[in-house]
Protein backbone atom coordinates (compact mmCIF):
# COMPACT_ATOMS: atom_id res chain seq x y z
CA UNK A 1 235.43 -117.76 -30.13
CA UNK A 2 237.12 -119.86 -32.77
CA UNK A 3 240.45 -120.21 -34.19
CA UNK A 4 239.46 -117.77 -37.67
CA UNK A 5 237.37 -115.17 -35.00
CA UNK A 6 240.31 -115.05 -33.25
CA UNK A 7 243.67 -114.96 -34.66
CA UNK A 8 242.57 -114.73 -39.21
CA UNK A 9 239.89 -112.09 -38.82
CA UNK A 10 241.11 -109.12 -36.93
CA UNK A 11 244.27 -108.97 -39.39
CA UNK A 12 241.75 -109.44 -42.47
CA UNK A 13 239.53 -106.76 -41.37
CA UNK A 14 242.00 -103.93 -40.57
CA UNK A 15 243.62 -104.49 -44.09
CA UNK A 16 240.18 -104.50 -45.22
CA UNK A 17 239.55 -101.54 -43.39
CA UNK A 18 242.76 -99.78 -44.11
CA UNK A 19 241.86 -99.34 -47.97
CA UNK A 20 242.22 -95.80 -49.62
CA UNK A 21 238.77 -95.15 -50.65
CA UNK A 22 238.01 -95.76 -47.07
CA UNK A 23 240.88 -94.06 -45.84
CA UNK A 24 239.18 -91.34 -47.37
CA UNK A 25 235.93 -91.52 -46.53
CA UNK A 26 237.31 -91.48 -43.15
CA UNK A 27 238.58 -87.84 -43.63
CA UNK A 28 235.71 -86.75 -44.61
CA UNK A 29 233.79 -87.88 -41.30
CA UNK A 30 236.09 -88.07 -38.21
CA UNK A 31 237.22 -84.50 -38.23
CA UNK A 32 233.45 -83.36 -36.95
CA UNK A 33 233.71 -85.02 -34.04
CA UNK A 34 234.04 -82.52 -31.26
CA UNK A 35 233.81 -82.13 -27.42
CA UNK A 36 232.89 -85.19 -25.31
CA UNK A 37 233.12 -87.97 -28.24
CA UNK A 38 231.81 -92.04 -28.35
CA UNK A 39 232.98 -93.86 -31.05
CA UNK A 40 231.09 -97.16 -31.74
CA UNK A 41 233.16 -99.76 -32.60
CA UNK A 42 236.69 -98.48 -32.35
CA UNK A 43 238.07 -101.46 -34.52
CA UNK A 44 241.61 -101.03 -35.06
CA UNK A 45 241.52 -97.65 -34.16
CA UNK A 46 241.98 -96.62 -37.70
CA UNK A 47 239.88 -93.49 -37.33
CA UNK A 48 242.23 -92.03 -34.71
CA UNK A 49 244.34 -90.25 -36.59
CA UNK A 50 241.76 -88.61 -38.34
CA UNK A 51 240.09 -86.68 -34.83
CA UNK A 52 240.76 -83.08 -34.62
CA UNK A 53 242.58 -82.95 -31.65
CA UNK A 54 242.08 -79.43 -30.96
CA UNK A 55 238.09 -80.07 -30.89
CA UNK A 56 237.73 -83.42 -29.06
CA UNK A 57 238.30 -82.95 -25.12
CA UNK A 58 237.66 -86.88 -24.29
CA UNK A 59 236.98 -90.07 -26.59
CA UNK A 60 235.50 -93.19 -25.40
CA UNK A 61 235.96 -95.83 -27.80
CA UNK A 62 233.85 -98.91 -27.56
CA UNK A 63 235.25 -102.06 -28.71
CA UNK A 64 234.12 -105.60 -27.43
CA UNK A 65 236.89 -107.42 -29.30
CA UNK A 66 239.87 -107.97 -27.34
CA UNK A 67 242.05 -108.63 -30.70
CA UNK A 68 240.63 -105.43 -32.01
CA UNK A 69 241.17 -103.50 -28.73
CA UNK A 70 244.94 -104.61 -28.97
CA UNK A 71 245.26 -103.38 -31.99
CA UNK A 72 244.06 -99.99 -31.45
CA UNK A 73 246.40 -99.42 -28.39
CA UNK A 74 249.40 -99.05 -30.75
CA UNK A 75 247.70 -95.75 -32.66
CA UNK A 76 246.11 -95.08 -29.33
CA UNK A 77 250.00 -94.00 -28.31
CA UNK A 78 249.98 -91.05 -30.63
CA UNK A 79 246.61 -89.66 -29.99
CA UNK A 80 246.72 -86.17 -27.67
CA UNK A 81 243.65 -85.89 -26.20
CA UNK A 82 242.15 -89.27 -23.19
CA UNK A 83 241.02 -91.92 -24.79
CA UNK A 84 238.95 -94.54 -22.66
CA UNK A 85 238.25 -97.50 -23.74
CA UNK A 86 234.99 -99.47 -23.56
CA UNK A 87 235.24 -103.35 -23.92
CA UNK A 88 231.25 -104.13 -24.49
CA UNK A 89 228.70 -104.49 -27.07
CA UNK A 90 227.25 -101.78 -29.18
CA UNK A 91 224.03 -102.56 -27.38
CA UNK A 92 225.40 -102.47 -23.84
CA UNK A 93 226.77 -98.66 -24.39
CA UNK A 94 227.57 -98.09 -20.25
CA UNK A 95 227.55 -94.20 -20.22
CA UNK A 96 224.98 -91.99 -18.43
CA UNK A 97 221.73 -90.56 -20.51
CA UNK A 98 222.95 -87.07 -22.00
CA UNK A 99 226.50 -87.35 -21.32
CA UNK A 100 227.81 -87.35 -25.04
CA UNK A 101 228.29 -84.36 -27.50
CA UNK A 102 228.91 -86.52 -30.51
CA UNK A 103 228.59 -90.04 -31.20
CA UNK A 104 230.61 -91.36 -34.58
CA UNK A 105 229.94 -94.75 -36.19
CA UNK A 106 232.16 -96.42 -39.49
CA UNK A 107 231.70 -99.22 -40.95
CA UNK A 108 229.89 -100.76 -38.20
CA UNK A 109 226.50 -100.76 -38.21
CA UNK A 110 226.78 -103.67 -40.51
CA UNK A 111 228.10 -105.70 -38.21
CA UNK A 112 225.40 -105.06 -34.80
CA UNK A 113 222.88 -108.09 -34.78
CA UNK A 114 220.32 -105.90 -32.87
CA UNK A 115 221.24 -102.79 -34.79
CA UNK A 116 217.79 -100.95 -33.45
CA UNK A 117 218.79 -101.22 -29.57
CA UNK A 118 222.47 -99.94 -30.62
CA UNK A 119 221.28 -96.62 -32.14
CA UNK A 120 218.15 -95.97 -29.46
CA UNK A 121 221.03 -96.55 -26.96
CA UNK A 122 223.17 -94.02 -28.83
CA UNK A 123 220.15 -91.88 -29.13
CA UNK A 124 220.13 -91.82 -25.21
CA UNK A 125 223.76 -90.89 -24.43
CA UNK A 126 223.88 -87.95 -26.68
CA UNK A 127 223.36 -84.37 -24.95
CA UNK A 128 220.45 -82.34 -26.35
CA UNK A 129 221.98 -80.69 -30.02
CA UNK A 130 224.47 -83.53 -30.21
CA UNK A 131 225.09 -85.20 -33.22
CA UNK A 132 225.65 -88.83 -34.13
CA UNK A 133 228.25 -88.59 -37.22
CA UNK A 134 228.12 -91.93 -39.43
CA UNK A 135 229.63 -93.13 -42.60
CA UNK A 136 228.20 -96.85 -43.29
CA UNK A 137 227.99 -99.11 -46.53
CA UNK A 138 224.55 -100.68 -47.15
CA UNK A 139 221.91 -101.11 -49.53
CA UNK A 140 222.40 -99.97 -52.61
CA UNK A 141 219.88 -97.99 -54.86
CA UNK A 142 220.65 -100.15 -57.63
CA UNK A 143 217.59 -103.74 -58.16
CA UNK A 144 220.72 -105.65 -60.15
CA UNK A 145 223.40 -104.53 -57.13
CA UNK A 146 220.73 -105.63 -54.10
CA UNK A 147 220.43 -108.91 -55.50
CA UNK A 148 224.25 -109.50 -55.48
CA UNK A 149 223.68 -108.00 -51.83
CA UNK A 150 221.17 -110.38 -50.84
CA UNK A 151 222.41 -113.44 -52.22
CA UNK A 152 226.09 -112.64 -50.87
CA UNK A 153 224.87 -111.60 -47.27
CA UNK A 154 224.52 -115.30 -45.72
CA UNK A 155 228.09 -116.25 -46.56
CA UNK A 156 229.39 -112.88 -45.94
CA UNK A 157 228.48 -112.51 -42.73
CA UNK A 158 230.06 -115.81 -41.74
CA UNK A 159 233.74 -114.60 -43.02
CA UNK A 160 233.45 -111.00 -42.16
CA UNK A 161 232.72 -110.48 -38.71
CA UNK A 162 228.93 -110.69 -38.81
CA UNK A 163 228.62 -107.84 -41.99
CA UNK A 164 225.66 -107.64 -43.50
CA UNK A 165 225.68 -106.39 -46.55
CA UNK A 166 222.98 -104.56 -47.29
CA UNK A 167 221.32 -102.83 -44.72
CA UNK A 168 218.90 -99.62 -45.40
CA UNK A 169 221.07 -97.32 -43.32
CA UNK A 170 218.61 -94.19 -43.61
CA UNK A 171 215.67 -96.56 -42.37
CA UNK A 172 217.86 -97.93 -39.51
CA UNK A 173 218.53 -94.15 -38.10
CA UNK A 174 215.17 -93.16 -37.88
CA UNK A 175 213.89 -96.07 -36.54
CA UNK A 176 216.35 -95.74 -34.19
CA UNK A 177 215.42 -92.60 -33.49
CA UNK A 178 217.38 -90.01 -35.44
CA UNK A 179 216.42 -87.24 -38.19
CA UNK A 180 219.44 -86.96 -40.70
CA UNK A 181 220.39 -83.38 -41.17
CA UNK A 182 222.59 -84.27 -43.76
CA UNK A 183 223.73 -87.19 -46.20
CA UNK A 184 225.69 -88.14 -49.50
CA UNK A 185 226.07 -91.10 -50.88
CA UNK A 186 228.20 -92.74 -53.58
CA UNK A 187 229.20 -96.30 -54.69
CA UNK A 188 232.89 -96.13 -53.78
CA UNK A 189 235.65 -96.04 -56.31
CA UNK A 190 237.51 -99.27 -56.58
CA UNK A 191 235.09 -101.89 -54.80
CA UNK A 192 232.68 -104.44 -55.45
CA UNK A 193 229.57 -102.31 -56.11
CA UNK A 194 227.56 -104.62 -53.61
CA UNK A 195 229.84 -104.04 -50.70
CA UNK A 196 230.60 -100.54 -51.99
CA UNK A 197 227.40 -98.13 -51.73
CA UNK A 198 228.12 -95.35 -48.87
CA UNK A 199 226.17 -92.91 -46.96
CA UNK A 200 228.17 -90.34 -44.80
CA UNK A 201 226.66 -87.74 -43.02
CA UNK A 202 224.82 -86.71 -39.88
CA UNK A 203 221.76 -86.99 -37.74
CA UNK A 204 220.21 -85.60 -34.47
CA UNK A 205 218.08 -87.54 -31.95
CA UNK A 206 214.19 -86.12 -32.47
């Protein structure tokens, strides 16, 4: 890992991640986690204070980046419910088949290189009637805005972690394995429109 992976990128992406519109997307999502939870890519830990602590009776979160992991211990401290975390790849999930009520995913899925593997492995730790909760920017419904996507994704993903900028979230889940139950979308307010398009919702394994 270089000098920028190490010490200029984890700063840069939890201000990035810290913004209000997706401080508030964030609200929307987090809160329906409930019983035994796995969060994929824990980050910062910026979604912690947004768990409903009365609902969530163990959360691991996996995290592969030390920097990251460091930075999540300090909100880690206020959370009141065990929190393990998980210090390996989104498509190395360790946990046994079925063991999972509810899987939630933000702002990651951009950033997996083999996305497909990630969610089939998600797919297998979630109990029968779990749900995987996800709220994910991606390709945007918009010919002028996917160009912009396209033509900024090469660069992009060199200076932010690996993002790609466009990816077809609704494609990704059922390929890897999911029917969505439910999904909004919405270019949010106050960001470039080609790193801006959301889709929240959520999605059971078929």
């Amino acid at each position: 890992m270089g000098f920028y992976d190490r010490y200029l990128l984890p700063p840069l992406l939890e201000f990035a991640m810290g913004a209000k519109p997706i401080r508030y997307q964030r609200r929307k999502v987090v809160p329906l986690a409930e019983g035994r939870v796995l969060e994929i890519g824990l980050g910062a830990g910026q979604n912690l204070p947004f768990y409903d602590a009365t609902k969530v009776t163990h959360l691991w979160g996996l995290e592969p980046a030390e920097e990251m992991r460091a930075r999540a211990a300090k909100r880690a401290r206020e959370v009141k419910f065990p929190l393990e975390f998980l210090d390996l790849k989104a498509e190395e999930i360790p946990l046994e088949d079925k063991s999972v009520d509810t899987v939630l995913v933000t702002y990651t899925l951009c950033t997996i290189p083999d996305v497909n593997r990630a969610l089939k492995g998600m797919r297998r730790v979630l109990k029968p009637g779990g749900r995987l909760i996800f709220c994910e920017h991606g390709e945007a419904p918009d010919e002028s805005v996917r160009k912009w996507q396209d033509w900024m994704t090469p660069m992009w993903k060199k200076i932010a972690g690996g993002c790609h900028v466009g990816r077809p979230i609704p494609q990704l889940l059922r390929e890897g394995g999911f029917t969505v139950e439910k999904m909004e979308t919405m270019y949010l307010p106050s960001t470039p429109r080609p790193l801006g398009f959301n889709y929240w919702g959520t999605a059971q394994a078929t």
